[in-house]
N, C-alpha and C. Protein backbone atom coordinates (compact mmCIF):
# COMPACT_ATOMS: atom_id res chain seq x y z
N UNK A 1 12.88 19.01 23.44
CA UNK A 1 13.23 20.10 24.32
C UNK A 1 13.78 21.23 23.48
N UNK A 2 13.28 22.07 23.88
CA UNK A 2 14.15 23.18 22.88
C UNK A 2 14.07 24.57 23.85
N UNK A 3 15.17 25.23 23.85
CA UNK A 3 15.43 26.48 24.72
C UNK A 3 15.94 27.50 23.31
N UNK A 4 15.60 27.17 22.49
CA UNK A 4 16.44 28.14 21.26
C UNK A 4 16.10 29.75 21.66
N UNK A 5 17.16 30.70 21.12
CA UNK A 5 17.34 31.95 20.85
C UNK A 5 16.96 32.59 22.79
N UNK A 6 17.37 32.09 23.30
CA UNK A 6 18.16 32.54 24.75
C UNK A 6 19.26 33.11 25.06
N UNK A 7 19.64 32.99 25.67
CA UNK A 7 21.50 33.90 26.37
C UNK A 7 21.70 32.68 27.22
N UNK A 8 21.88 31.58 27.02
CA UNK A 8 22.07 29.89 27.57
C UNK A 8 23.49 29.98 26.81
N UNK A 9 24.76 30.31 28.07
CA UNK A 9 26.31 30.07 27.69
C UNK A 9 26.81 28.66 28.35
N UNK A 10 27.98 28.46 28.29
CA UNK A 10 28.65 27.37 28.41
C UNK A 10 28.39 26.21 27.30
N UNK A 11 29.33 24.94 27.90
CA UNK A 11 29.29 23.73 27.35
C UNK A 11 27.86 22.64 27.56
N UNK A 12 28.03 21.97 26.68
CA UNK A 12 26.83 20.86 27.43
C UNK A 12 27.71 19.32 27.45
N UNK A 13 28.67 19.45 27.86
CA UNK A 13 29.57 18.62 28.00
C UNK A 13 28.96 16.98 28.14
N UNK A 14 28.65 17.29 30.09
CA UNK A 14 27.51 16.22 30.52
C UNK A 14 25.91 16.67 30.68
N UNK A 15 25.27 17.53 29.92
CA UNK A 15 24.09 18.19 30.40
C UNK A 15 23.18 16.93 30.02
N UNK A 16 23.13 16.66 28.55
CA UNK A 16 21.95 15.60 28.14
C UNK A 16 22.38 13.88 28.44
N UNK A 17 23.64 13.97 28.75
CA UNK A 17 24.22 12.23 28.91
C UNK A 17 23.07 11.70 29.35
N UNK A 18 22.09 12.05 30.02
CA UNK A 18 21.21 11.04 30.52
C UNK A 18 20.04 10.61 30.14
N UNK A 19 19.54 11.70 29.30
CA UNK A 19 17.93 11.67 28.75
C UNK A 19 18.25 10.88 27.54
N UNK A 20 17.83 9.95 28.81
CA UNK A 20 17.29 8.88 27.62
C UNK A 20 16.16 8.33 27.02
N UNK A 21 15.15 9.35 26.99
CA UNK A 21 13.85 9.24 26.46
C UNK A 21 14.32 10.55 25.27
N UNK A 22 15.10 11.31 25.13
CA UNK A 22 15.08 12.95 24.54
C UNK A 22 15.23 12.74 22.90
N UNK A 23 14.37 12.80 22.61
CA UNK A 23 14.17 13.29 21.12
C UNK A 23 14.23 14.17 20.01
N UNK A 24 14.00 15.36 20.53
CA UNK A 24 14.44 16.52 19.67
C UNK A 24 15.16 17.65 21.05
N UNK A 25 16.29 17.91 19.93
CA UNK A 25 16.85 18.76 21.47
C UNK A 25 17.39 20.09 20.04
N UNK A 26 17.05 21.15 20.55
CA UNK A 26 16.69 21.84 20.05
C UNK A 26 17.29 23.07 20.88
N UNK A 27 18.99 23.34 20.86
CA UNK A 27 19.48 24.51 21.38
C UNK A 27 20.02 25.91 20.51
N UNK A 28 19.27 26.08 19.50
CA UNK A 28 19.61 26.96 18.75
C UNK A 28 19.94 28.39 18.93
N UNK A 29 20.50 29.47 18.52
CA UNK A 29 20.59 30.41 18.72
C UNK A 29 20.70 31.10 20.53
N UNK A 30 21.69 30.50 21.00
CA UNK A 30 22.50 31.17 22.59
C UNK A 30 23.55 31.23 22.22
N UNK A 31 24.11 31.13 23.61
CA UNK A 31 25.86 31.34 23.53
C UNK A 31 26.53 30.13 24.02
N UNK A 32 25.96 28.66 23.12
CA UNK A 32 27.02 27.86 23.70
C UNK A 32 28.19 27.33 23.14
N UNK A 33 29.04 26.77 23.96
CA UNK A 33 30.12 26.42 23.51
C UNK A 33 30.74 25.15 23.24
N UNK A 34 32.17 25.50 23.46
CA UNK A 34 32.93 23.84 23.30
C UNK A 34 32.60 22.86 22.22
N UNK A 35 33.38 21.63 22.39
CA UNK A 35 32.83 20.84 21.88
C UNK A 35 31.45 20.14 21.40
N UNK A 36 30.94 19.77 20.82
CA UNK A 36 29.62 19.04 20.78
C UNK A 36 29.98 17.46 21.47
N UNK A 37 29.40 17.41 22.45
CA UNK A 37 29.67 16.36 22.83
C UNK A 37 29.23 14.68 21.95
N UNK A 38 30.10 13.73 22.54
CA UNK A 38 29.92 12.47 20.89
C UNK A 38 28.38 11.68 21.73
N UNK A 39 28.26 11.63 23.23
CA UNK A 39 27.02 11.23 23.03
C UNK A 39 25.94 11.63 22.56
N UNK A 40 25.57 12.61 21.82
CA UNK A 40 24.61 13.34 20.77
C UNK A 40 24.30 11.64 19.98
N UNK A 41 25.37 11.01 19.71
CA UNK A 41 24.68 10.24 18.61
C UNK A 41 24.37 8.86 19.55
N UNK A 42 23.85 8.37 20.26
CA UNK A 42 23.67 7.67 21.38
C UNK A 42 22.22 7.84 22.01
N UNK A 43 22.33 8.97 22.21
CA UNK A 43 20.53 9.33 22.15
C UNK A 43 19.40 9.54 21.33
N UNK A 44 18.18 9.01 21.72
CA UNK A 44 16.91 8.64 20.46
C UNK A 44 16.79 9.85 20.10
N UNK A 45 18.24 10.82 19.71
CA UNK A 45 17.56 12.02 19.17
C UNK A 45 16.59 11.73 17.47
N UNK A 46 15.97 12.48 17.68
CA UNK A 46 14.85 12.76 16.12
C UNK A 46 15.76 14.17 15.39
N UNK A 47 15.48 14.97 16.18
CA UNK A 47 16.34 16.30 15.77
C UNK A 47 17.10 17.08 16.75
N UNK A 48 18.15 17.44 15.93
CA UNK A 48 19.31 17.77 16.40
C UNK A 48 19.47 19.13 16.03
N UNK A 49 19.41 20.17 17.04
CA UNK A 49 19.70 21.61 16.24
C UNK A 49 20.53 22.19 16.92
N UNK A 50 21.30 23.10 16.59
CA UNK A 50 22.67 23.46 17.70
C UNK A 50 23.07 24.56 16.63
N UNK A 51 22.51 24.97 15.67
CA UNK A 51 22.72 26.00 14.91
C UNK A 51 23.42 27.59 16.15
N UNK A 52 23.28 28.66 15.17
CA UNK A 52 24.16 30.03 15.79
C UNK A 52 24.01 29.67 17.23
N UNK A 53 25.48 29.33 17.44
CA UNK A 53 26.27 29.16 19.09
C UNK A 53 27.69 29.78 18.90
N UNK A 54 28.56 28.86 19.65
CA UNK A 54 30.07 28.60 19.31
C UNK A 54 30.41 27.46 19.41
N UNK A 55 30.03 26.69 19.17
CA UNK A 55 30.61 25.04 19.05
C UNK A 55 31.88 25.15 18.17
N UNK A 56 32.76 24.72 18.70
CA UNK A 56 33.80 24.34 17.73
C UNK A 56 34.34 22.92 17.95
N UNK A 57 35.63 22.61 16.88
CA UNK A 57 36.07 21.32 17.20
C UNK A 57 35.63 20.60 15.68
N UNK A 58 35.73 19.59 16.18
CA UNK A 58 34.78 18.21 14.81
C UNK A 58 33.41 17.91 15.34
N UNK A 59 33.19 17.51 14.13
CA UNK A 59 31.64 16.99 14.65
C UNK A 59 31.95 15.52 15.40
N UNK A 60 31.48 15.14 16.49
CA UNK A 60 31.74 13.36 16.58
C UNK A 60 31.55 12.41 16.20
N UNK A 61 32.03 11.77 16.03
CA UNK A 61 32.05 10.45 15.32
C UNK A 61 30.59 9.73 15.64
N UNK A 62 30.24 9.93 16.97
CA UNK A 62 28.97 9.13 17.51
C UNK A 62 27.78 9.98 16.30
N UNK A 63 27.62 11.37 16.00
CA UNK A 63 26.68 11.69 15.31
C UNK A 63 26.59 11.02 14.28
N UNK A 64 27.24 10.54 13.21
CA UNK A 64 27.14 9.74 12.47
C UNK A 64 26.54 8.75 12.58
N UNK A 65 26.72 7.84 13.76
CA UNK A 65 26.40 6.48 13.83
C UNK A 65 24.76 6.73 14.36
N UNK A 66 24.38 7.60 14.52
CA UNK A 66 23.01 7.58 15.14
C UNK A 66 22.12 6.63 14.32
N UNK A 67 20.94 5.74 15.03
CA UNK A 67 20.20 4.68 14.65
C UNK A 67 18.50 5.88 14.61
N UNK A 68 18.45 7.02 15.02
CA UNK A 68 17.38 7.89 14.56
C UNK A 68 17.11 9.37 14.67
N UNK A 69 18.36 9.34 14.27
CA UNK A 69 18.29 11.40 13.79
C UNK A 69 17.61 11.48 12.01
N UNK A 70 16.94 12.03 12.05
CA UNK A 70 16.41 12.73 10.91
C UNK A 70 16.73 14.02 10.33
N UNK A 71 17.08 14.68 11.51
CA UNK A 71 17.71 16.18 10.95
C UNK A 71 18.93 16.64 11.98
N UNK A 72 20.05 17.11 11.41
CA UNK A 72 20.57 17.59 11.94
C UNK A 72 20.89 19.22 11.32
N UNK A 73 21.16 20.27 12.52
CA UNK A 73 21.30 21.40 12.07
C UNK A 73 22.37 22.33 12.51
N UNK A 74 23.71 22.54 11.95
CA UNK A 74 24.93 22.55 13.13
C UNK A 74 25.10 24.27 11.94
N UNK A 75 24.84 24.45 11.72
CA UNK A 75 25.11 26.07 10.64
C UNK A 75 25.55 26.88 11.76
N UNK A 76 26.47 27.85 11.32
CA UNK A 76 26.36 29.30 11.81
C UNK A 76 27.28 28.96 13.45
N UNK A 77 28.24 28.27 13.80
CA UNK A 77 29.54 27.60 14.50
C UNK A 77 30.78 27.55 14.26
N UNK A 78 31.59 27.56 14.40
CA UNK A 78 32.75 27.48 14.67
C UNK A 78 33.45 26.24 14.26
N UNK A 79 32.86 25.25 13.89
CA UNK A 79 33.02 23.88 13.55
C UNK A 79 33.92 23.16 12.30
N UNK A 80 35.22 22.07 12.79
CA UNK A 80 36.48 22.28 11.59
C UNK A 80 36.11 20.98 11.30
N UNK A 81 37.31 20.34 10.16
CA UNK A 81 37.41 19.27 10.06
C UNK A 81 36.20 19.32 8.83
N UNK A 82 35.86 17.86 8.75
CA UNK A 82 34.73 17.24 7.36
C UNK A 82 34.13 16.45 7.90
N UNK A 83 32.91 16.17 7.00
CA UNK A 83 31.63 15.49 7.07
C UNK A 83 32.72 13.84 6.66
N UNK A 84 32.40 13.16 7.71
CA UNK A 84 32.59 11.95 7.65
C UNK A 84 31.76 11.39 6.81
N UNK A 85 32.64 10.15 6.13
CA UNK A 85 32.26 9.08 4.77
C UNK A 85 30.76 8.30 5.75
N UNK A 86 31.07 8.17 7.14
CA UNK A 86 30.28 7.02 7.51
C UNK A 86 28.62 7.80 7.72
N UNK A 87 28.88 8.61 7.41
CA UNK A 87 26.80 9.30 7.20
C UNK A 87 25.82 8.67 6.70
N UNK A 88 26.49 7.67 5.85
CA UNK A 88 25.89 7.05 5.10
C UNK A 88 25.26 6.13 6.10
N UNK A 89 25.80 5.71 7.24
CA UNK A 89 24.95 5.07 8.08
C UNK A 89 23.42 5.57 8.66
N UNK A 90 23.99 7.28 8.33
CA UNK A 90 22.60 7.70 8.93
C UNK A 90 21.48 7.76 7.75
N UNK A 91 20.93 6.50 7.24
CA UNK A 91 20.66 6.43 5.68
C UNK A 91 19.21 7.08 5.88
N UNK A 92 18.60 7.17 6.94
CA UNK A 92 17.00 7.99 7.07
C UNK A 92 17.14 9.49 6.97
N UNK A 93 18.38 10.14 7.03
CA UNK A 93 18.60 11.35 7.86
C UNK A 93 17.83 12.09 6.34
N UNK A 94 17.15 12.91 6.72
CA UNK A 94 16.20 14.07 6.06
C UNK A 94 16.80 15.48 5.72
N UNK A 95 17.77 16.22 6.54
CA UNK A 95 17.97 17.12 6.21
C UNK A 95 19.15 17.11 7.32
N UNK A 96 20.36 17.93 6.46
CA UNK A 96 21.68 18.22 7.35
C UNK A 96 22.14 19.27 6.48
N UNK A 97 22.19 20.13 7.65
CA UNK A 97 22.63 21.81 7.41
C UNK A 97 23.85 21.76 8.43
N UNK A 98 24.85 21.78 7.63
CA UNK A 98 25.93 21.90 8.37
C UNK A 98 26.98 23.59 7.89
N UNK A 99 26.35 24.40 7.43
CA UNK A 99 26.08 25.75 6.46
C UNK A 99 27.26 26.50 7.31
N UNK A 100 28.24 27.39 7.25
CA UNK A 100 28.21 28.75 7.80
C UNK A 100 29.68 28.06 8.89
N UNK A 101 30.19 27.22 8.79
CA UNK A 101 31.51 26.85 9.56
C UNK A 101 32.82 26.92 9.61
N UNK A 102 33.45 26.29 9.66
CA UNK A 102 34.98 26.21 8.90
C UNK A 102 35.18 24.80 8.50
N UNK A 103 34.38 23.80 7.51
CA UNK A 103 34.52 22.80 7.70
C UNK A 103 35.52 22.73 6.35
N UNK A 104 36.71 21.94 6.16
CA UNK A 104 37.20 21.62 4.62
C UNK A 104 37.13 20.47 4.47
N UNK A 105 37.89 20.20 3.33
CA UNK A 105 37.86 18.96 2.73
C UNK A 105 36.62 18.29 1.60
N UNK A 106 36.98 17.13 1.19
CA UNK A 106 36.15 16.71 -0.06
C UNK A 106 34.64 16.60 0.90
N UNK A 107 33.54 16.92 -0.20
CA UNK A 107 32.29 16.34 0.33
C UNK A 107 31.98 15.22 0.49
N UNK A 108 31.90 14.07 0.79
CA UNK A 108 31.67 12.78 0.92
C UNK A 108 30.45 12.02 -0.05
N UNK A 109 31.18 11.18 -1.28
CA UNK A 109 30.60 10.55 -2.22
C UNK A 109 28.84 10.06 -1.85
N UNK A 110 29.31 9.30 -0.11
CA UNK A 110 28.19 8.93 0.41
C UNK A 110 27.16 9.81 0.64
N UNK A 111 27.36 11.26 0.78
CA UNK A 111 25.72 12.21 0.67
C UNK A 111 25.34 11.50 -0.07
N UNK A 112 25.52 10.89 -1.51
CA UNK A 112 24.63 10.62 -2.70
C UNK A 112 23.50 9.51 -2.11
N UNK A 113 24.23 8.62 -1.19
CA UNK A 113 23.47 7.81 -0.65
C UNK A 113 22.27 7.79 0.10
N UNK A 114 22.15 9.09 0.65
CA UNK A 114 21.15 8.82 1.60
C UNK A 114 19.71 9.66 0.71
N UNK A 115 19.28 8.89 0.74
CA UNK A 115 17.86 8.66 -0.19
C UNK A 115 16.68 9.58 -0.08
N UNK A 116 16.51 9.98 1.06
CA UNK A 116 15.69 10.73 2.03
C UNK A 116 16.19 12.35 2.15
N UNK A 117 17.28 12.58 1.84
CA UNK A 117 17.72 13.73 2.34
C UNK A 117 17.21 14.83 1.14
N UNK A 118 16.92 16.12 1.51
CA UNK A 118 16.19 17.18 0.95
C UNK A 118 16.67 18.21 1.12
């Protein structure tokens, strides 16, 4: 699904909780907000894009644990805190642009791990 580079404001708090077939969700470039919600990593997402919005907050813990994201793309947000050690779970993940935020802290040893990433 993808609605990118729209005028699509608010949260998506509970918008996707349910699609549970949804694979690439693809809200790039609107005006949304809030949090990123933690079921993001719960769903068969493939790709994940949420680039220029306003998301702020941390990333959730559930994105990490995802069993089949390949890309995630969170750049150009509002977004604090650090890339969690446990990414390494996401050992398929291909590409993560997390570019353009307020994120600090150390980079996590485990990027080295994931094998696939470009």
């Amino acid at each position: 699904m993808s609605t990118a580079n729209n005028r699509f404001s608010g949260n998506i708090t509970h918008t996707f909780r349910q699609c549970s077939n949804l694979t690439d969700l693809v809200l790039a470039g609107n005006n949304l907000s809030g949090e990123i919600p933690g079921y993001v990593g719960v769903l068969p997402l493939v790709t994940l894009e949420l680039s220029q919005n306003e998301f702020h907050g941390k990333q959730p813990d559930g994105l990490w644990t995802s069993k089949t994201l390949l890309e995630i793309t969170l750049s150009n947000n509002m977004l604090t805190g650090g890339i969690s050690p446990e990414i390494a779970i996401v050992a398929w993940l291909e590409r993560l642009m997390p570019d353009n935020n307020l994120l600090e802290g150390p980079i996590p040893r485990e990027i080295g791990e994931l094998k696939n990433l470009n």
